[in-house]
C-alpha atoms as a PDB file:
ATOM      1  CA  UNK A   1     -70.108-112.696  54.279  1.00  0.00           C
ATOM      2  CA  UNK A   2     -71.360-110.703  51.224  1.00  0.00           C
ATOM      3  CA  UNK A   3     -73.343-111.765  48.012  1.00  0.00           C
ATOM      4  CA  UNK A   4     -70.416-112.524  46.131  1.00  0.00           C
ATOM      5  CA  UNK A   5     -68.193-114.485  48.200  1.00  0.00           C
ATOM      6  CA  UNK A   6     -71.731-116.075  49.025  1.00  0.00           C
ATOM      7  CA  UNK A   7     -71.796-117.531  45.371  1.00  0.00           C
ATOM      8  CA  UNK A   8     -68.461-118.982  44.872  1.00  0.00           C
ATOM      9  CA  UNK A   9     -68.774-120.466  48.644  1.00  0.00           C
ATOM     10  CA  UNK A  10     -68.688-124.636  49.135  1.00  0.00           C
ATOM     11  CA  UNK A  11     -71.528-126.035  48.066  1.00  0.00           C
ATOM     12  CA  UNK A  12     -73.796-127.183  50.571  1.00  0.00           C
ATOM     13  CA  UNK A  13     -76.670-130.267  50.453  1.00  0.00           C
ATOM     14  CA  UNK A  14     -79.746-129.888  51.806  1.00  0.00           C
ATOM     15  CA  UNK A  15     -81.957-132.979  52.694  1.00  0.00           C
ATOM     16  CA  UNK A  16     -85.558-132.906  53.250  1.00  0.00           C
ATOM     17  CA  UNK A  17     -87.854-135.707  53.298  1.00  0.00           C
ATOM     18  CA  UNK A  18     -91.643-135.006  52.890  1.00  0.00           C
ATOM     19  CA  UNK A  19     -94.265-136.894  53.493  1.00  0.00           C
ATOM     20  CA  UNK A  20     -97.913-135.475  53.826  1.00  0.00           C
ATOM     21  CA  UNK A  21     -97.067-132.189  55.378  1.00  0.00           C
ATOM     22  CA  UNK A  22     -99.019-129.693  53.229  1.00  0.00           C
ATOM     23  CA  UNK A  23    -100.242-127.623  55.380  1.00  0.00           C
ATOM     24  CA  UNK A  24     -96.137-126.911  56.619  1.00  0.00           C
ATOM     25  CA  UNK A  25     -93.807-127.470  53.666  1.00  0.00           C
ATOM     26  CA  UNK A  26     -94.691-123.976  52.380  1.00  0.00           C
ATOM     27  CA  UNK A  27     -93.394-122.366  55.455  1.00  0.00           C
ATOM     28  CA  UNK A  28     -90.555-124.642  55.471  1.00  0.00           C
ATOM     29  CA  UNK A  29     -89.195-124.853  51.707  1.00  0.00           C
ATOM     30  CA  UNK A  30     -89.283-120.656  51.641  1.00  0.00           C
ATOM     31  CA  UNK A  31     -87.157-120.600  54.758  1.00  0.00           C
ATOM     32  CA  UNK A  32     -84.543-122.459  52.920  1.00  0.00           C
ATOM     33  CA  UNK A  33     -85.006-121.048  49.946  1.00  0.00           C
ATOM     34  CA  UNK A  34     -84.348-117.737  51.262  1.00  0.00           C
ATOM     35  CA  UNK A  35     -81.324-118.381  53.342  1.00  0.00           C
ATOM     36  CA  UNK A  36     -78.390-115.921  53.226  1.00  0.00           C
ATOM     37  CA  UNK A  37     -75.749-118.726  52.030  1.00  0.00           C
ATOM     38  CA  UNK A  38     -76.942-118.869  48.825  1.00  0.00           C
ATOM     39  CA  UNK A  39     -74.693-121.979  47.266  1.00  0.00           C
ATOM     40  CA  UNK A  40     -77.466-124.637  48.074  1.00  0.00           C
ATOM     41  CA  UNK A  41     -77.873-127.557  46.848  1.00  0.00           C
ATOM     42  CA  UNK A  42     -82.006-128.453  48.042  1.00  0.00           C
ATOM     43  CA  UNK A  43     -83.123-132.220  47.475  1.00  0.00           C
ATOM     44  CA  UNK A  44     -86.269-132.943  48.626  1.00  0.00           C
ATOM     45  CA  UNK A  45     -87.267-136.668  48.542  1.00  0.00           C
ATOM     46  CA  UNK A  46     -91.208-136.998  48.318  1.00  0.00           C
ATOM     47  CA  UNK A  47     -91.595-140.114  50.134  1.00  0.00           C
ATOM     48  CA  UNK A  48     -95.091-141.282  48.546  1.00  0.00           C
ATOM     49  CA  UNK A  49     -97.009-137.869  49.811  1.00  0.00           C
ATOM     50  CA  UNK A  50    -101.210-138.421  49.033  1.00  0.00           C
ATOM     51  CA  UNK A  51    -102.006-135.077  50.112  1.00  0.00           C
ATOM     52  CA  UNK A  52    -100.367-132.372  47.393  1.00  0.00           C
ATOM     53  CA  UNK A  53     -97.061-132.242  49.283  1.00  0.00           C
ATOM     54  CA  UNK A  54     -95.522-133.750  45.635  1.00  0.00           C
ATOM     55  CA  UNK A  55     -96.713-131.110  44.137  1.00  0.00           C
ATOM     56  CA  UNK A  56     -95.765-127.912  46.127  1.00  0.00           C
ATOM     57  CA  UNK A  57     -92.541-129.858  45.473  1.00  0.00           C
ATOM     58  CA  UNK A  58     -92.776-129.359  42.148  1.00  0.00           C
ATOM     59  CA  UNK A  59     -94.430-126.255  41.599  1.00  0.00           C
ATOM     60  CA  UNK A  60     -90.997-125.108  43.954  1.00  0.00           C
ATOM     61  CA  UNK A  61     -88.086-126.526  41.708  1.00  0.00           C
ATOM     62  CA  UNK A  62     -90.241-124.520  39.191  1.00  0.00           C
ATOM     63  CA  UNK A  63     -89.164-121.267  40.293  1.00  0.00           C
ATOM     64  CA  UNK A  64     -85.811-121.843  41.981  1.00  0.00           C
ATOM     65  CA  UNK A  65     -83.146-124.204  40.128  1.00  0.00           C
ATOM     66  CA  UNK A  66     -81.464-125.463  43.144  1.00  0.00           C
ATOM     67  CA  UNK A  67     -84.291-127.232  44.135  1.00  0.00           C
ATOM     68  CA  UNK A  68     -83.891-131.387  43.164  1.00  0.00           C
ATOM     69  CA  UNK A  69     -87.345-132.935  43.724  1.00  0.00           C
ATOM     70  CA  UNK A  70     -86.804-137.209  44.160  1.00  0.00           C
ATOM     71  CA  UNK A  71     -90.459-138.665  44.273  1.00  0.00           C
ATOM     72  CA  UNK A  72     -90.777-142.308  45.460  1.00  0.00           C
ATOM     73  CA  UNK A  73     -93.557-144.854  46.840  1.00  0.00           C
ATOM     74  CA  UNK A  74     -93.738-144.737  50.568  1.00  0.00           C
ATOM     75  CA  UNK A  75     -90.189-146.164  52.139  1.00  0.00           C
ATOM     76  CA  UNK A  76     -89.960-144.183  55.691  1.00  0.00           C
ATOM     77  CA  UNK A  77     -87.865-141.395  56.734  1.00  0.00           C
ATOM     78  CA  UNK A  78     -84.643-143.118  56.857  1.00  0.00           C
ATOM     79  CA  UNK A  79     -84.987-144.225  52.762  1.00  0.00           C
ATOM     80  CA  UNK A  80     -86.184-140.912  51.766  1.00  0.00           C
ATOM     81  CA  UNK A  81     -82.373-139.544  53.714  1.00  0.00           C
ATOM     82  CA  UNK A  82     -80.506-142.201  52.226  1.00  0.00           C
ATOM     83  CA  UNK A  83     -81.702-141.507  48.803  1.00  0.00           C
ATOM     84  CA  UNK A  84     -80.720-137.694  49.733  1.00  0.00           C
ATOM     85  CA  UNK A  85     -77.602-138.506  50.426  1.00  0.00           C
ATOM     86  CA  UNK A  86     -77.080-140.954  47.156  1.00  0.00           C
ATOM     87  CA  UNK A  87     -76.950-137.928  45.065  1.00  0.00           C
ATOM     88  CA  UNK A  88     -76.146-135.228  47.272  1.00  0.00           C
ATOM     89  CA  UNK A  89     -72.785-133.489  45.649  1.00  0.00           C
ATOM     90  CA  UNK A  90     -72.227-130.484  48.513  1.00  0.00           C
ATOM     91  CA  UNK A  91     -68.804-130.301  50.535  1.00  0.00           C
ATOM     92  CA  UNK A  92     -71.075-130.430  53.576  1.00  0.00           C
ATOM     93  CA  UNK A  93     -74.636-131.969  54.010  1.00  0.00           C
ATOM     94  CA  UNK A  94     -77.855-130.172  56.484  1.00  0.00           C
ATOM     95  CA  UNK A  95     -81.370-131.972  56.795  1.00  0.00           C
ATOM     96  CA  UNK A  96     -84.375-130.290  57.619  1.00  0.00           C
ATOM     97  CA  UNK A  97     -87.670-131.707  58.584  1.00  0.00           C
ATOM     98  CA  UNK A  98     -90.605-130.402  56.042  1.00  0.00           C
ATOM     99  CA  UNK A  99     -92.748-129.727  59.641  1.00  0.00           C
ATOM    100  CA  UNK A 100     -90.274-127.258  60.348  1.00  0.00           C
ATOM    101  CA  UNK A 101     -88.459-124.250  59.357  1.00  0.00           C
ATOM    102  CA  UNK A 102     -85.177-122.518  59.771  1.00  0.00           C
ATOM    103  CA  UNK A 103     -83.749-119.107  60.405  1.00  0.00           C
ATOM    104  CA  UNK A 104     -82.286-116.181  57.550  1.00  0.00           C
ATOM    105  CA  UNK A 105     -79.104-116.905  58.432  1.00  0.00           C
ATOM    106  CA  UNK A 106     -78.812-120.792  59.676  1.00  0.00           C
ATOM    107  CA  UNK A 107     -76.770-122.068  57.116  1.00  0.00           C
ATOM    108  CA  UNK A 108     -74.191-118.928  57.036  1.00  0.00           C
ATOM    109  CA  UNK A 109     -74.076-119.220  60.740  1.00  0.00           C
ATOM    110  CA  UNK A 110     -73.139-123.046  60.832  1.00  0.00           C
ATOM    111  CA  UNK A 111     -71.049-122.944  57.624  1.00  0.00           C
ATOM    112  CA  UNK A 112     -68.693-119.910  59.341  1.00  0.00           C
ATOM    113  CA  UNK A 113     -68.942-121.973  62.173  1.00  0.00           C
ATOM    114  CA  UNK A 114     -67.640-125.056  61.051  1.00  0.00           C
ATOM    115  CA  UNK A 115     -64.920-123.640  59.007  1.00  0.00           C
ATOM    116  CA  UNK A 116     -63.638-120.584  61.258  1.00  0.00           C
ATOM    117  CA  UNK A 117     -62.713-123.267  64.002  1.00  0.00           C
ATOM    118  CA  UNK A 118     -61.466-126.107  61.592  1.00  0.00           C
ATOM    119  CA  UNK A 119     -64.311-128.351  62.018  1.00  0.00           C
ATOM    120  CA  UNK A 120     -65.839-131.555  61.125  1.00  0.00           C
ATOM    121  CA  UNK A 121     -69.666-130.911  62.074  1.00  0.00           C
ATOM    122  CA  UNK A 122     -70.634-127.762  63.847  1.00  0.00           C
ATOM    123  CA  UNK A 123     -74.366-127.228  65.667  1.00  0.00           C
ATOM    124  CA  UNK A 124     -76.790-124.349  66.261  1.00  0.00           C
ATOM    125  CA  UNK A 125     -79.310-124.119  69.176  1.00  0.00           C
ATOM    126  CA  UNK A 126     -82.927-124.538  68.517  1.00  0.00           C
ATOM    127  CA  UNK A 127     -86.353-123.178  69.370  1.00  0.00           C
ATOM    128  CA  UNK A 128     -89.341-125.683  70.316  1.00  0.00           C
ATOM    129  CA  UNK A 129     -92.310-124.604  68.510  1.00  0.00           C
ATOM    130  CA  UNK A 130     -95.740-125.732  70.218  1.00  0.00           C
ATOM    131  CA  UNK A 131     -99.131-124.774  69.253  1.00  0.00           C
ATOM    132  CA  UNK A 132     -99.304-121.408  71.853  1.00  0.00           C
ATOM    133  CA  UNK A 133     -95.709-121.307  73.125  1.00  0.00           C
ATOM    134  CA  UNK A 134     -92.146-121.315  71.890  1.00  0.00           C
ATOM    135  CA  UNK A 135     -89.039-122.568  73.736  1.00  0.00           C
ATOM    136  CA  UNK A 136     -85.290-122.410  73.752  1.00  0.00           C
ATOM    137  CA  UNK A 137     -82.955-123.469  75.985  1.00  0.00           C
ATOM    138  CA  UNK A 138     -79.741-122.832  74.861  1.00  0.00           C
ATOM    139  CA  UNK A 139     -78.748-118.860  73.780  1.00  0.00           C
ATOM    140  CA  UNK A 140     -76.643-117.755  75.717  1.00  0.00           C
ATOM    141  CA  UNK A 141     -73.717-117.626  72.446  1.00  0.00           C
ATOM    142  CA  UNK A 142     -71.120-119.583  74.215  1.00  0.00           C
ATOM    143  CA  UNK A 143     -68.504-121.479  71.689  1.00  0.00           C
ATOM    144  CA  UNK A 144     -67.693-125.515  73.076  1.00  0.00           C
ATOM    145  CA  UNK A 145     -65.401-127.488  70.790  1.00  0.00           C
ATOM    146  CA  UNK A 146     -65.361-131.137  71.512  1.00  0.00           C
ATOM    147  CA  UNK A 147     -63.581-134.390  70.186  1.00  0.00           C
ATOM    148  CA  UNK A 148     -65.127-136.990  68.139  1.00  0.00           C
ATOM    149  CA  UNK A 149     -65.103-139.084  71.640  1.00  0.00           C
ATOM    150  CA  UNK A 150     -66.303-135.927  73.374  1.00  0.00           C
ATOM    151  CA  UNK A 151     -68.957-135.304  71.695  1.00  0.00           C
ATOM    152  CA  UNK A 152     -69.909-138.884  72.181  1.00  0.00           C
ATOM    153  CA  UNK A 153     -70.231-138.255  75.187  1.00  0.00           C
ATOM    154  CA  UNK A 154     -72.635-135.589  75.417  1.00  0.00           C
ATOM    155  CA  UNK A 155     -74.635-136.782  72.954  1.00  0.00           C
ATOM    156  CA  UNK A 156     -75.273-139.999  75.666  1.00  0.00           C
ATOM    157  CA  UNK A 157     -75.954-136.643  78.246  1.00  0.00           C
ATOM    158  CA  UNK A 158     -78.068-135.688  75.907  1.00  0.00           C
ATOM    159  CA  UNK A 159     -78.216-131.967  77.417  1.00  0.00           C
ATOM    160  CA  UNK A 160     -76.448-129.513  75.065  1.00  0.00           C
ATOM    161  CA  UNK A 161     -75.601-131.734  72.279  1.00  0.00           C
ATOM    162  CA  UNK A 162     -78.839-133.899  70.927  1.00  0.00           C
ATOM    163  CA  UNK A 163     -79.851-136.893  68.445  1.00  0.00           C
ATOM    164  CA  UNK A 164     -80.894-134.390  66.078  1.00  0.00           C
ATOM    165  CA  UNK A 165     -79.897-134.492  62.809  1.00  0.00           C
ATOM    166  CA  UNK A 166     -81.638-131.007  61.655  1.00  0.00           C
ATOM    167  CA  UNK A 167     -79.588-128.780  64.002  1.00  0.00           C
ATOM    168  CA  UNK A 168     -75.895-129.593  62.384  1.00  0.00           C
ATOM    169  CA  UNK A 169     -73.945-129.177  59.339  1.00  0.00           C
ATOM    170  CA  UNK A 170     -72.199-131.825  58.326  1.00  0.00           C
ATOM    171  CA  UNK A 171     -68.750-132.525  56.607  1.00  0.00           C
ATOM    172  CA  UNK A 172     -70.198-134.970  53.566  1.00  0.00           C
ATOM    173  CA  UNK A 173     -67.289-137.648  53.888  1.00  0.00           C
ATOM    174  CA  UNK A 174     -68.439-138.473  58.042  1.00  0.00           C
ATOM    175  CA  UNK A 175     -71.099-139.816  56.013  1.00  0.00           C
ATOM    176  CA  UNK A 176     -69.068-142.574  54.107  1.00  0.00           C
ATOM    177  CA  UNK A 177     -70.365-145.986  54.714  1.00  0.00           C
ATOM    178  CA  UNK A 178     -73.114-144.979  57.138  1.00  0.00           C
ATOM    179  CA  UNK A 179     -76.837-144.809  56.131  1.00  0.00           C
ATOM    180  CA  UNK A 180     -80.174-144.837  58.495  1.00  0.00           C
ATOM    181  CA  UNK A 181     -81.480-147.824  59.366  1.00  0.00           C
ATOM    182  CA  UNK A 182     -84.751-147.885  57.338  1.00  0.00           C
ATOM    183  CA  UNK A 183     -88.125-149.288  58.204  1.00  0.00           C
ATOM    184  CA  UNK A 184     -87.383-148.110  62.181  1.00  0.00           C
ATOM    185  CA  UNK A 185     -88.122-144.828  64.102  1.00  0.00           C
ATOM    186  CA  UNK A 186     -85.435-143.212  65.919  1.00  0.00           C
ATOM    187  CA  UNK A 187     -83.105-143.235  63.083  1.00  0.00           C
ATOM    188  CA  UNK A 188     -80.912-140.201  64.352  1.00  0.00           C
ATOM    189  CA  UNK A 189     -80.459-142.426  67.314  1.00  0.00           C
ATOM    190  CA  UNK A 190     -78.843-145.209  65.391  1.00  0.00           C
ATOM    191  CA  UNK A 191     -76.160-142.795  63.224  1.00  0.00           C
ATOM    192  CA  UNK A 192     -75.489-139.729  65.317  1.00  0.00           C
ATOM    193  CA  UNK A 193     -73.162-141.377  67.820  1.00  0.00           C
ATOM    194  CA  UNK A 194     -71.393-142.889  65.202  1.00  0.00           C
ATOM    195  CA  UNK A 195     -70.898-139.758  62.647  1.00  0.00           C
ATOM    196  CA  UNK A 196     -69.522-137.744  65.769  1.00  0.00           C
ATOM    197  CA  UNK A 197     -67.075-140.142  66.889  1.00  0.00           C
ATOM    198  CA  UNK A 198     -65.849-140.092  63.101  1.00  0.00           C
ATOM    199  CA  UNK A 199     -65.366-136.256  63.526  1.00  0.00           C
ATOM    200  CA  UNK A 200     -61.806-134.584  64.796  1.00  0.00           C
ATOM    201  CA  UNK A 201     -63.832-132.066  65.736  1.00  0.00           C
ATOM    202  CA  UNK A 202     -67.007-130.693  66.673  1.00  0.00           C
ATOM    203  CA  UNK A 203     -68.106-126.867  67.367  1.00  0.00           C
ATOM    204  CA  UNK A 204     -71.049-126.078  68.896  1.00  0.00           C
ATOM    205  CA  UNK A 205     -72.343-122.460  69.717  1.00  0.00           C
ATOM    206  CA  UNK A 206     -75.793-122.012  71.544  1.00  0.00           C
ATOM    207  CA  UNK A 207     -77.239-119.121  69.396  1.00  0.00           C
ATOM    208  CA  UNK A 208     -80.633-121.052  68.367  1.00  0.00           C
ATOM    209  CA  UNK A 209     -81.685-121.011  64.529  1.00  0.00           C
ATOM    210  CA  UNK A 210     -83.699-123.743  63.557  1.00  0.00           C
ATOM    211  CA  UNK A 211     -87.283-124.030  64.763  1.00  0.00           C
ATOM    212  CA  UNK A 212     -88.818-127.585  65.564  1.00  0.00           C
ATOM    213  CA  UNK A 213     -92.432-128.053  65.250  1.00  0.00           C
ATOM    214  CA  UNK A 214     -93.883-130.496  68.222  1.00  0.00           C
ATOM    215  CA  UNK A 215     -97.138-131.576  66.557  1.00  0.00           C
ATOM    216  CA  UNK A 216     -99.777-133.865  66.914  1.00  0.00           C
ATOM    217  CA  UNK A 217     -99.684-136.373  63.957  1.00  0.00           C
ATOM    218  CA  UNK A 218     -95.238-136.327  63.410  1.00  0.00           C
ATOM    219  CA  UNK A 219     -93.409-139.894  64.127  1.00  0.00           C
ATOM    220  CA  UNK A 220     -91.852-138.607  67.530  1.00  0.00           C
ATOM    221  CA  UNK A 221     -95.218-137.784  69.104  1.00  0.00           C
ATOM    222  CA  UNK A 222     -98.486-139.991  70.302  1.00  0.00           C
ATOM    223  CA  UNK A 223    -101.122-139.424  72.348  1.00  0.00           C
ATOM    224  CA  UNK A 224    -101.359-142.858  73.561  1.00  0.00           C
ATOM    225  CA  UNK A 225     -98.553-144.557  75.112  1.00  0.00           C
ATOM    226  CA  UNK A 226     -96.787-147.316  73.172  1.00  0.00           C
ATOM    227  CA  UNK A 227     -94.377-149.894  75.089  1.00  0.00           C
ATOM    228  CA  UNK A 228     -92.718-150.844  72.004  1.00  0.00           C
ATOM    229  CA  UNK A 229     -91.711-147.563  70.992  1.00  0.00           C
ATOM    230  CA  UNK A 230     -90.094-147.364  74.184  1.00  0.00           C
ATOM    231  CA  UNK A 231     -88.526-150.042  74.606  1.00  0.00           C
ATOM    232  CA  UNK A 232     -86.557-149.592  71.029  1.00  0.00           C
ATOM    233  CA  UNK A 233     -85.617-146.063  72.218  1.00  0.00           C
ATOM    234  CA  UNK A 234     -84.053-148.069  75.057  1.00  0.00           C
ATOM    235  CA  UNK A 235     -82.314-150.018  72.623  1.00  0.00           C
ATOM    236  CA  UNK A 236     -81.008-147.009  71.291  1.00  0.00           C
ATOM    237  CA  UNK A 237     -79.797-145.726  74.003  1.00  0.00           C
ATOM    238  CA  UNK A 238     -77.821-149.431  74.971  1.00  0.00           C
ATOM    239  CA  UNK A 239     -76.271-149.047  71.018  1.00  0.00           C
ATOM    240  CA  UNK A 240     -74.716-146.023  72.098  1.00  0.00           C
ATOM    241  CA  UNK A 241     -73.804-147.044  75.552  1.00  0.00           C
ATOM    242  CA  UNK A 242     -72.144-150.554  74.247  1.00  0.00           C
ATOM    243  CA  UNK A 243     -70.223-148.499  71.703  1.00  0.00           C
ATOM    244  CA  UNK A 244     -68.577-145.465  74.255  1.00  0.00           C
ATOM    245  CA  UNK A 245     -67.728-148.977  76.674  1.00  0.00           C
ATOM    246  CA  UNK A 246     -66.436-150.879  73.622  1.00  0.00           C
ATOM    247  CA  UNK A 247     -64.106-147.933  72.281  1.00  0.00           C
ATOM    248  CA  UNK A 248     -63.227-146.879  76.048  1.00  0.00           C
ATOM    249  CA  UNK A 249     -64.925-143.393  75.552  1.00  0.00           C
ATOM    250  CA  UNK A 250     -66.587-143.064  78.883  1.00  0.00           C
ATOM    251  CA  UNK A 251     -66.566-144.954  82.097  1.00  0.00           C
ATOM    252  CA  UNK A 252     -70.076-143.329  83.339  1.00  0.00           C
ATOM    253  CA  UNK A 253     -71.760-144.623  80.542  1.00  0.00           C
ATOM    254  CA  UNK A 254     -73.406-147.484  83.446  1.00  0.00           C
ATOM    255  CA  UNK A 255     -75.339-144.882  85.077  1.00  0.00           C
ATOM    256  CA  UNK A 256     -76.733-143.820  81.902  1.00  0.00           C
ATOM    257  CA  UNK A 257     -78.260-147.248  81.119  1.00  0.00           C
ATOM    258  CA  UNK A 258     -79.379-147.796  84.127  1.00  0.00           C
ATOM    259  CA  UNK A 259     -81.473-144.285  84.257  1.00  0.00           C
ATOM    260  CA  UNK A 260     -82.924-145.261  80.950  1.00  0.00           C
ATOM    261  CA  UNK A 261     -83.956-148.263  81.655  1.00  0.00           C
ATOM    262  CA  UNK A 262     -85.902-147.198  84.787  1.00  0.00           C
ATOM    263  CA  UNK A 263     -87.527-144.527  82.730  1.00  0.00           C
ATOM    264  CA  UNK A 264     -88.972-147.394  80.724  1.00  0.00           C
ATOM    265  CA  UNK A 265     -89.742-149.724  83.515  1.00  0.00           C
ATOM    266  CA  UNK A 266     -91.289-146.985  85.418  1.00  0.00           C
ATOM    267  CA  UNK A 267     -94.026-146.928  82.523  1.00  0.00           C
ATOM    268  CA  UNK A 268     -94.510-150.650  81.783  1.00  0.00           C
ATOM    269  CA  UNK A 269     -94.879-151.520  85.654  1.00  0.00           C
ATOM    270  CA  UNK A 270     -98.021-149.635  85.239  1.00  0.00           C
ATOM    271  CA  UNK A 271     -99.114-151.594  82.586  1.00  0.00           C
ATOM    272  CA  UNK A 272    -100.856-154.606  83.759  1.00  0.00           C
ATOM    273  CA  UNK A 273     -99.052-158.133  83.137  1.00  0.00           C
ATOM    274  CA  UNK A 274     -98.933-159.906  79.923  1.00  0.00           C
ATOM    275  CA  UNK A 275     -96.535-162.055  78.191  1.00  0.00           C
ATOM    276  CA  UNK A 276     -95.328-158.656  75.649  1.00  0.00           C
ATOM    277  CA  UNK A 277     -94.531-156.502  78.548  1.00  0.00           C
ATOM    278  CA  UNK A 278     -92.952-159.174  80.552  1.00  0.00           C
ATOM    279  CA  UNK A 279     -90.427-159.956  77.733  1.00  0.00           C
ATOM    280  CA  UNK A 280     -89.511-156.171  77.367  1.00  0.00           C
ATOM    281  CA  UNK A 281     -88.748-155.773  81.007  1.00  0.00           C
ATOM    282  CA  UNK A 282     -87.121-158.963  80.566  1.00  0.00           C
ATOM    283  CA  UNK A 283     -85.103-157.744  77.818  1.00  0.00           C
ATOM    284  CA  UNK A 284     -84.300-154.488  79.370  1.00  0.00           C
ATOM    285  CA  UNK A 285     -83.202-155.631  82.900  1.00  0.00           C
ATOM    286  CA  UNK A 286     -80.566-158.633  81.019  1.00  0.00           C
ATOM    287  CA  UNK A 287     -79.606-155.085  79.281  1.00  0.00           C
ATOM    288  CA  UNK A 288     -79.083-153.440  82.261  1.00  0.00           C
ATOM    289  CA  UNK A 289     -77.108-156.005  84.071  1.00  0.00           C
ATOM    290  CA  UNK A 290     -74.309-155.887  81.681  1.00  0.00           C
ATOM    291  CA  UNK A 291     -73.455-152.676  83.310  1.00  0.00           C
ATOM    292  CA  UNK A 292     -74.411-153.495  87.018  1.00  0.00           C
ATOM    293  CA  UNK A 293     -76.497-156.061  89.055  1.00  0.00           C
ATOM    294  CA  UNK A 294     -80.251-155.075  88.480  1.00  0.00           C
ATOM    295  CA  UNK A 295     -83.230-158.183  89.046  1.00  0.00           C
ATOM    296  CA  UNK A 296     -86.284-159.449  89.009  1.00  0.00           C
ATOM    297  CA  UNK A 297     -87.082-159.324  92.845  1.00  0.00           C
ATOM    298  CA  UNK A 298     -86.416-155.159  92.786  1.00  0.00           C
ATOM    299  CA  UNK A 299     -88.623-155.113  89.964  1.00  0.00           C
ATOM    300  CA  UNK A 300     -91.487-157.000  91.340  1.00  0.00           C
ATOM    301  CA  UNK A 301     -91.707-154.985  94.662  1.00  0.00           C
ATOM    302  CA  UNK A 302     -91.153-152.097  92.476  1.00  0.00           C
ATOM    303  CA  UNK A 303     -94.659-153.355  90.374  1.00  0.00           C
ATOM    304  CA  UNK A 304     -96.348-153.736  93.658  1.00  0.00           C
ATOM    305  CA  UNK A 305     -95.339-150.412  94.849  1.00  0.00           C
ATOM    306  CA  UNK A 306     -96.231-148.642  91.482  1.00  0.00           C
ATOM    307  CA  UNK A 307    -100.092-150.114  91.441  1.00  0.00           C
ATOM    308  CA  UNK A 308    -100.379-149.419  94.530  1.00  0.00           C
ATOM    309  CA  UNK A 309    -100.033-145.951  93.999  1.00  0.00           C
ATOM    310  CA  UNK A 310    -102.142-145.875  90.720  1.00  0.00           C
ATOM    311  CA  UNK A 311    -104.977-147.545  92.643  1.00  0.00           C
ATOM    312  CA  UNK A 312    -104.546-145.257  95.196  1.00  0.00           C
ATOM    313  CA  UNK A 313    -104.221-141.732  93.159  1.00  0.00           C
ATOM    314  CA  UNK A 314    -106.047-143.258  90.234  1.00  0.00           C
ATOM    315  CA  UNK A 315    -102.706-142.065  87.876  1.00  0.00           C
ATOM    316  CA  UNK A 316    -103.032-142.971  84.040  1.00  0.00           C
ATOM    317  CA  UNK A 317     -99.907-144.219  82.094  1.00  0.00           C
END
């Protein structure tokens, strides 16, 4: 695609949310400044930043006019999106995290994508970026197209086709009535399985462009373990389940509850008793029987097996 047709191409929306990431919104705002698809529209929403991330917003949309800069006070992720997509005017809508950054050619790639195979929402590949390693999975350039319900379904497999918001472009209208759930973590959770099922179709080709950071310090990663997080991932995970059961979209979705909720119970029957963790194990197991017979008893010899073996091998949650 040359410069020109480049120019009077759709217009595309670009979300980013920042919040006290100086030391990575340099890296990130230049990578989508400089992409090859040139018709961008870039809003980034400053979500309260204390730490000069406002202004490296600014001093940006200073030298490059398709740069909107939204500063608020301190609402989450999920407000700073919504108030992305309140003004966003593009035919199709991307979101970046400010942690990370994004390849030359990411938004050519997935714009071709999407409209060479008459599609709704098409999706890249990505690399994992750690502090002394980088990983991809997924490269190997093979095309899948899927259904809305499809798609649905792998995003529950959650193997090829992810939660993430960052790694798709987006036709603006799937967007129409749905907004993040604010004041929560694992928003993308919450909306993904719900914008795909909206789609006719979605194309997804594993050539990896984007490049997520995995830091220490960013809302998906703690050092210390935290059994409410957990169990509202769960909770996630049930949304979409109840929703592929409810619109007849998948009859394995059972096994799929049932192997996330012994992830979690695996990590709270280390946890020694207490009224908080009893109620989430609670919670999760009345979960889990709506899709197949799962009690107390297995859990309590599964307790006494589990301390046994962290007595034994001395194992940390």
């Amino acid at each position: 695609m040359n410069m020109n047709n480049m120019e009077m191409s759709s217009l595309i929306s670009i979300i980013i949310p920042v919040y006290n990431v100086k030391d990575y919104l340099e890296k990130c705002l230049h990578s989508v400044c400089g992409q090859t698809y040139r018709n961008l529209e870039i809003i980034v929403v400053d979500d309260g930043s204390t730490d000069g991330s406002g202004e490296i917003c600014d001093r940006f949309a200073q030298t490059d006019s398709r740069i909107k800069v939204i500063h608020q006070l301190n609402s989450g992720q999920s407000c700073a999106r919504n108030k992305g997509l309140s003004i966003a005017q593009g035919k199709y809508i991307g979101f970046v995290d400010s942690d990370d950054w994004v390849e030359p050619d990411m938004y050519e790639f997935l714009c071709r994508l999407l409209e060479d195979n008459d599609a709704d929402i098409s999706v890249c590949a990505h690399y994992i970026e750690r502090t002394a390693t980088t990983e991809v999975r997924y490269s190997s350039g093979m095309l899948t197209s899927f259904s809305g319900a499809e798609a649905v379904r792998a995003v529950i497999d959650d193997k090829r086709v992810r939660n993430y918001l960052w790694d798709k472009l987006y036709k603006r209208e799937l967007f129409d009535e749905i907004r993040f759930p604010e004041g929560q973590i694992f928003e993308d959770m919450a909306v993904s399985y719900r914008i795909l099922h909206k789609a006719h179709r979605v194309v997804m080709q594993d050539c990896p462009k984007y490049h997520y950071l995995q830091r220490e310090g960013s809302t998906t990663l703690t050092k210390q373990y935290d059994s409410r997080k957990d169990h509202l991932w769960f909770l996630r995970m049930y949304e979409q389940a109840k929703f592929a059961q409810e619109n007849n979209i998948w009859d394995e979705v059972p096994r799929y509850v049932h192997k996330s909720g012994m992830r979690v119970l695996r990590k709270m029957l280390l946890l020694p008793p207490s009224p908080s963790t009893d109620a989430i194990i609670a919670d999760v197991l009345a979960k889990m029987r709506e899709f197949g017979c799962v009690g107390w008893p297995q859990v309590k010899l599964c307790r006494a097996i589990y301390r046994s073996v962290k007595s034994f091998f001395k194992v940390k949650v």
